[in-house]
Protein backbone atom coordinates (compact mmCIF):
# COMPACT_ATOMS: atom_id res chain seq x y z
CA UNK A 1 9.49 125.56 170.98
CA UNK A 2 12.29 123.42 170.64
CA UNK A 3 11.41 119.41 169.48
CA UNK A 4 13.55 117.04 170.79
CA UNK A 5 14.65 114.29 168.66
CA UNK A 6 15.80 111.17 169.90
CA UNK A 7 19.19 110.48 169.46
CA UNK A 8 19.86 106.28 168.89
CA UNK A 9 23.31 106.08 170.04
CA UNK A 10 22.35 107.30 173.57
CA UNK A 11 19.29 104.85 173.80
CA UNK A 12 21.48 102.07 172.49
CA UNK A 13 24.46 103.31 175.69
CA UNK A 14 21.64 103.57 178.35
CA UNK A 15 20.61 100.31 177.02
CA UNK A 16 23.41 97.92 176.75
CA UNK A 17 26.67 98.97 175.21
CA UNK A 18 28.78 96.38 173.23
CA UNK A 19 31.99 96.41 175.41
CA UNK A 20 29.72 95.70 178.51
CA UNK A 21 28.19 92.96 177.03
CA UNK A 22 31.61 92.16 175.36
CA UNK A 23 33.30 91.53 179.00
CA UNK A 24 34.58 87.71 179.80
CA UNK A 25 36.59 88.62 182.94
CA UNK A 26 34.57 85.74 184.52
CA UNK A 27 35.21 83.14 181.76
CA UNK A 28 37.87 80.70 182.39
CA UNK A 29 39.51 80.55 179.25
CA UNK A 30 39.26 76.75 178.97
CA UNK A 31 38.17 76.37 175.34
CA UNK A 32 40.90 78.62 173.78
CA UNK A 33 43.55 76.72 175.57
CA UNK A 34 42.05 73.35 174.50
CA UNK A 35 42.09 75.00 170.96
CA UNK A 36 45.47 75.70 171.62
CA UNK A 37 46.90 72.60 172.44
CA UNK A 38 45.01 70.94 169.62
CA UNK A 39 46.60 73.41 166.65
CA UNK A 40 50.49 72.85 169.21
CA UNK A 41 50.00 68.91 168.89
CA UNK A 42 48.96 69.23 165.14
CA UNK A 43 51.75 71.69 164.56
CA UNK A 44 54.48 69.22 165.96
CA UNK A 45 52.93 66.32 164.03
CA UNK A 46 53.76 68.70 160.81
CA UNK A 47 57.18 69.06 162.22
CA UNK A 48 57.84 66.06 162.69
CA UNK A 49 56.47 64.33 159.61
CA UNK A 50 58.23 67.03 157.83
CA UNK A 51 61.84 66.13 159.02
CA UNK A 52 60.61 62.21 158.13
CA UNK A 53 60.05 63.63 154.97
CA UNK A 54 63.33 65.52 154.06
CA UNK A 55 65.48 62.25 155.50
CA UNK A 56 63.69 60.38 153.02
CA UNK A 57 64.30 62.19 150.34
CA UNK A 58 67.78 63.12 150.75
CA UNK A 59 68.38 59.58 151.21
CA UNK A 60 66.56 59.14 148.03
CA UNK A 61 68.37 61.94 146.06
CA UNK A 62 71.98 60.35 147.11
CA UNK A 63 70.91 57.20 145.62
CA UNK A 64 70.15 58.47 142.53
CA UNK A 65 72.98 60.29 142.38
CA UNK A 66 75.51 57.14 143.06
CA UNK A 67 72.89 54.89 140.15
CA UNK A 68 73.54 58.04 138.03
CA UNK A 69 77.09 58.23 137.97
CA UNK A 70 77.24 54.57 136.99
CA UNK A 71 77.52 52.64 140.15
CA UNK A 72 75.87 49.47 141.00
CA UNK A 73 76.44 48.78 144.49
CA UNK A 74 74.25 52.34 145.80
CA UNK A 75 72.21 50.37 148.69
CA UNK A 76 73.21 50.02 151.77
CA UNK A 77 73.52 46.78 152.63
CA UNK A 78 72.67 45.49 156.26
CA UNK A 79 75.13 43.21 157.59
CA UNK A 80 74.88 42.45 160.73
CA UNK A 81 77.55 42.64 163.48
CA UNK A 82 79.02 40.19 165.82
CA UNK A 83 78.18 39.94 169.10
């Protein structure tokens, strides 16, 4: 006679497989856009602190250049125009 052995990855198919249980065709999706908008507005703030940033410096770097070479009036001065 012939014993039969059980065999655990057909008990664990006839009783719930993973990509059965894995299946979110009925899930809106709401979260991971959410998610996704959060990381898009905190992306842009990056961006846009980041251009702040380089304006800033460059400004910076030019006036150090001009006080380098010896200059004394490097600032820009803000006069202001007639109306």
């Amino acid at each position: 006679m012939r014993e039969e052995t059980s065999n655990p990855l057909r008990e664990h198919r006839r009783l719930g497989s993973v990509p059965a249980m894995s299946d979110n065709r009925d899930d809106d999706g709401g979260g991971n856009r959410r998610g996704a908008l959060i990381a898009l507005a905190a992306m842009a703030l990056i961006v846009v602190a980041g251009y702040y940033l380089l304006n800033a410096l460059r400004d910076e770097g030019r006036r150090e250049d001009c006080l380098m070479s010896g200059r004394t009036n490097c600032a820009p001065l803000d006069v202001p125009t007639p109306k």
